[in-house]
Structure formats: structure tokens, C-alpha cells
Protein backbone atom coordinates (compact mmCIF):
# COMPACT_ATOMS: atom_id res chain seq x y z
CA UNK A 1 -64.29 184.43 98.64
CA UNK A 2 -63.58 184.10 94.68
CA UNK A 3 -60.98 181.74 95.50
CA UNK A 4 -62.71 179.19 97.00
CA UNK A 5 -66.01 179.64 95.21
CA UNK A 6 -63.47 178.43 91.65
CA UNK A 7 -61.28 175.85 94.63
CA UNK A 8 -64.66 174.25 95.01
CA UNK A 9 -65.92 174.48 91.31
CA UNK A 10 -62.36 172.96 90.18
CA UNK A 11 -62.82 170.16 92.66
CA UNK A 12 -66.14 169.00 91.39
CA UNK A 13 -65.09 169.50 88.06
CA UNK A 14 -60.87 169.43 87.17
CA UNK A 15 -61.35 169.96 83.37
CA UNK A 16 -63.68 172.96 84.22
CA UNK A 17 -62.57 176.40 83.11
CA UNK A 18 -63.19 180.18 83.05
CA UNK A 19 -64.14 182.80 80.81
CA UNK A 20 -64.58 186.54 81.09
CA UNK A 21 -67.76 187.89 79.85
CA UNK A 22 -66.52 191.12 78.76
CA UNK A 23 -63.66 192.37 77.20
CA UNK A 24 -62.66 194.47 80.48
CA UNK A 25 -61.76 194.40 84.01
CA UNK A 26 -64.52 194.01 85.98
CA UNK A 27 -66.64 191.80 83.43
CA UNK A 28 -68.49 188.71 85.64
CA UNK A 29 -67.07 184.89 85.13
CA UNK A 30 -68.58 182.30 83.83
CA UNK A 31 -67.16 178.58 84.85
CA UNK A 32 -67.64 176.35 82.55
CA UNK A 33 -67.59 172.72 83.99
CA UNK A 34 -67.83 169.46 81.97
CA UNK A 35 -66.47 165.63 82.96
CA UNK A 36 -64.81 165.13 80.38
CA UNK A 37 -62.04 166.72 78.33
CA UNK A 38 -63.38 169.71 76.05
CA UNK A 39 -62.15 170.88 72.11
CA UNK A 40 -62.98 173.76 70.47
CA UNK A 41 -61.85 173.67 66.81
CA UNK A 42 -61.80 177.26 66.08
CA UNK A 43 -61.97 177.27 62.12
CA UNK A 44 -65.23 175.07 62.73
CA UNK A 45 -66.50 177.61 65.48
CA UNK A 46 -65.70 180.29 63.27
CA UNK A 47 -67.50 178.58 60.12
CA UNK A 48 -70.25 177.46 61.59
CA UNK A 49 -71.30 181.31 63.14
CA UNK A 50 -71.20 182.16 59.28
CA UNK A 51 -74.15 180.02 58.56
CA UNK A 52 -77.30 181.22 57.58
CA UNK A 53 -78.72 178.46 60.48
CA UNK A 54 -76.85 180.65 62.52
CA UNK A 55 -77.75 183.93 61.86
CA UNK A 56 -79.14 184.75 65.25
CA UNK A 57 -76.48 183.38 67.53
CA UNK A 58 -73.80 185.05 65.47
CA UNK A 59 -76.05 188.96 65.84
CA UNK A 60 -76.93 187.72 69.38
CA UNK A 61 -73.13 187.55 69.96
CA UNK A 62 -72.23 190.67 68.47
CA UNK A 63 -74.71 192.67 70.85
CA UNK A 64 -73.00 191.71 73.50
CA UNK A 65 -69.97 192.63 72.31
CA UNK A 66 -68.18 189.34 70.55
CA UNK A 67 -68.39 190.10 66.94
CA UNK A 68 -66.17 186.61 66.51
CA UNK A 69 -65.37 183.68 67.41
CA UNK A 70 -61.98 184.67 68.41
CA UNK A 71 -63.14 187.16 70.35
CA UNK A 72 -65.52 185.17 72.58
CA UNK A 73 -62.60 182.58 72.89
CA UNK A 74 -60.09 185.35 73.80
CA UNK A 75 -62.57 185.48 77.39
CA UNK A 76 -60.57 182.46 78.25
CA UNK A 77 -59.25 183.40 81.72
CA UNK A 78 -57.73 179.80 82.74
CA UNK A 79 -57.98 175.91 84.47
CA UNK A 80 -57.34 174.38 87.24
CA UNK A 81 -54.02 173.73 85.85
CA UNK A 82 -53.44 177.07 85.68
CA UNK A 83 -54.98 178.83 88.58
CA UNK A 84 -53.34 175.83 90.69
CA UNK A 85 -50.78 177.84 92.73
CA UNK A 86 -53.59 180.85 93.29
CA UNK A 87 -55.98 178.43 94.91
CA UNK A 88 -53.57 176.27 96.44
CA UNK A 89 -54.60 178.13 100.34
CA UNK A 90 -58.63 177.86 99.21
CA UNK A 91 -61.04 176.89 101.56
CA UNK A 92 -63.47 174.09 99.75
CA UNK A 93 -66.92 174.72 99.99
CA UNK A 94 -69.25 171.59 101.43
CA UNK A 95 -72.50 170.77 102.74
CA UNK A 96 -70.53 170.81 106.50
CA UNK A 97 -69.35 174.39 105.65
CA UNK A 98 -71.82 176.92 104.03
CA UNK A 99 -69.30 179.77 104.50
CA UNK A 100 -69.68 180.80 101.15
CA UNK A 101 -73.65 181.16 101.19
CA UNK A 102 -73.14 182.98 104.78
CA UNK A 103 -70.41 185.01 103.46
CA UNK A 104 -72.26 186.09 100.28
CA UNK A 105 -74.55 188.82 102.06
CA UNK A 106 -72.34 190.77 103.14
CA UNK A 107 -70.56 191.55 99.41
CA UNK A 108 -67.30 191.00 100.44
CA UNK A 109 -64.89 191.43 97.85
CA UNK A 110 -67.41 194.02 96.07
CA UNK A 111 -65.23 196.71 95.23
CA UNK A 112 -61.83 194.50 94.40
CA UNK A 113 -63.32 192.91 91.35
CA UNK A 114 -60.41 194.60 88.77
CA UNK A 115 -57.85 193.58 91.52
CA UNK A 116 -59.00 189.93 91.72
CA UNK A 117 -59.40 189.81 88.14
CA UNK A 118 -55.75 191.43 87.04
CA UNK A 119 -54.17 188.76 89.74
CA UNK A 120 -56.36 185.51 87.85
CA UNK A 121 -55.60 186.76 84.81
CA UNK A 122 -51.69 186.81 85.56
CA UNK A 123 -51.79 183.18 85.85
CA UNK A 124 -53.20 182.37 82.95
CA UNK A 125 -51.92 180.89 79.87
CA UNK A 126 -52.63 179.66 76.06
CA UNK A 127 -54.12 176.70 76.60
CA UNK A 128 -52.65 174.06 74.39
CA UNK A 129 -55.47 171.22 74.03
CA UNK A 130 -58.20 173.33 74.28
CA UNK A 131 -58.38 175.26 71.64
CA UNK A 132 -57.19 173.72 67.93
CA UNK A 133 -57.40 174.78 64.61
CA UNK A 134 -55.24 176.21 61.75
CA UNK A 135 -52.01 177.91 62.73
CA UNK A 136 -53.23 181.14 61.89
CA UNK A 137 -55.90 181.58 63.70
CA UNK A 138 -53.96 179.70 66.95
CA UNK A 139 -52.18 182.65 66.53
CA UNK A 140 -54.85 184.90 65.87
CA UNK A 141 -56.39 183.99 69.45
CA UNK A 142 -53.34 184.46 71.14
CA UNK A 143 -53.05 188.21 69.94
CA UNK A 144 -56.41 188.88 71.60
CA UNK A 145 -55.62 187.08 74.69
CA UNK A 146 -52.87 189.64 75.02
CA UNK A 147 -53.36 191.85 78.10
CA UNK A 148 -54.94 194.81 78.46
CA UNK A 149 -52.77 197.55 79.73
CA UNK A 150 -52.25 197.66 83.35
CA UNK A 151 -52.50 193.69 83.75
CA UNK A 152 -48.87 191.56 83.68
CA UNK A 153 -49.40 188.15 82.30
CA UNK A 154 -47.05 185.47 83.62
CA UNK A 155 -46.74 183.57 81.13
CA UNK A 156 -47.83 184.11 77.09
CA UNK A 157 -48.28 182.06 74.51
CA UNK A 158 -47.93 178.12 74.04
């Protein structure tokens, strides 16, 4: 089911992308879709949570468990790009075929949520053009976006 739910979000929106909400297996999605190409300058990101202006998204963020910037952008999980070959057999979704909605009762797929995840995670990679600012904290990121134990990345780094 997850892999046509993100076939049909990817189709409606190609520079889309997904994050984990936690810093574990088994943490929900989110998919973040937008038309147009996206940025995230992570100095700025990192900066701008240090304002006082701020104050409240920055504690808000830390009671949920991202006590950085780099640690909310370490959720990253991958793009269309990346998830390409994994989705490549997906059913789309469309108003002629509700198999999703029907299929969503049942709570298929319940109990395989750290399976799932550990295989979309393995095809994920840094994503160059995403994410920019200094080289230190480029590099920064892609420490945290390291694996947990127990999950084999295919590919690392830029």
C-alpha cells in the first residue's frame, strides 16, 4: 500500500519529498509536495531558529525531539529520484481506482512499518540541491543521516 500511496504523491508532485518524523524506525512520514524546486540553506535555517522571533518554534521543536536544525533535516528519507526503482511496480491511485481508500480499513501493512521503512531508507541518498550551506555543516547533516544500526544504506553521501 505505502508504495503506491508515495507512486501517486510523486506523480502529482515530482519535486515532492519525504521526511521521517522521528529519529527511529517506525516514526510516521510526512510528504512534503511543492511545484516547484525547493532550497533549504541550512546556516540560514539554523540562524534563524536562534532568534528571539523564534523562540517558540525552536522549544516547540525540541519537544518533539529535534533540538536542531540538522536534526530535523537529517528526517530526510528521499525523492522521487531516489525512491524511483522502489516504486517503479506501484499501482497509481485515481478517481477510477479508490483501492487505496478501500484498502485502508483493513490496516494492511500495520505491523511491517520498520520493514518498509529500513527498505525506503536503503534507497536513499544526500540530496545534492536540496540542502546548501557551508561545507561544514553539509557535512554535519550527512553524519546524522547515517543509518541507524540494523538499516544498510545504498548509497552515502554526495
Amino acid at each position: 500500500m505505502i508504495k503506491s500511496e508515495l507512486a501517486t504523491f510523486f506523480e502529482a508532485f515530482p519535486n515532492g519529498s519525504i521526511w521521517s518524523t522521528g529519529a527511529g524506525l517506525g516514526s510516521d512520514i510526512v510528504a512534503l509536495g511543492q511545484y516547484g524546486g525547493c532550497q533549504v540553506n541550512l546556516n540560514e535555517m539554523e540562524q534563524r531558529l536562534e532568534r528571539a522571533g523564534y523562540k517558540r518554534v525552536a522549544q516547540s521543536l525540541r519537544e518533539i525531539g529535534f533540538p536542531t536544525a540538522l536534526d530535523l533535516c537529517a528526517g530526510y528519507s528521499g525523492r522521487a529520484l531516489d525512491l524511483g526503482p522502489w516504486l517503479r511496480d506501484a499501482e497509481i491511485n485515481h478517481d477510477q481506482n479508490l483501492r487505496l481508500e478501500y484498502l485502508a480499513g483493513f490496516t494492511l501493512n500495520d505491523q511491517l512499518n520498520n520493514p518498509i521503512y529500513r527498505t525506503l531508507i536503503s534507497y536513499r541518498r544526500f540530496p545534492n540541491g536540496l540542502f546548501t550551506g557551508s561545507p561544514q555543516v553539509r557535512e554535519a547533516l550527512t553524519k546524522l543521516m547515517v543509518p541507524q544500526p540494523g538499516i544498510r544504506e545504498r548509497r552515502v553521501g554526495g
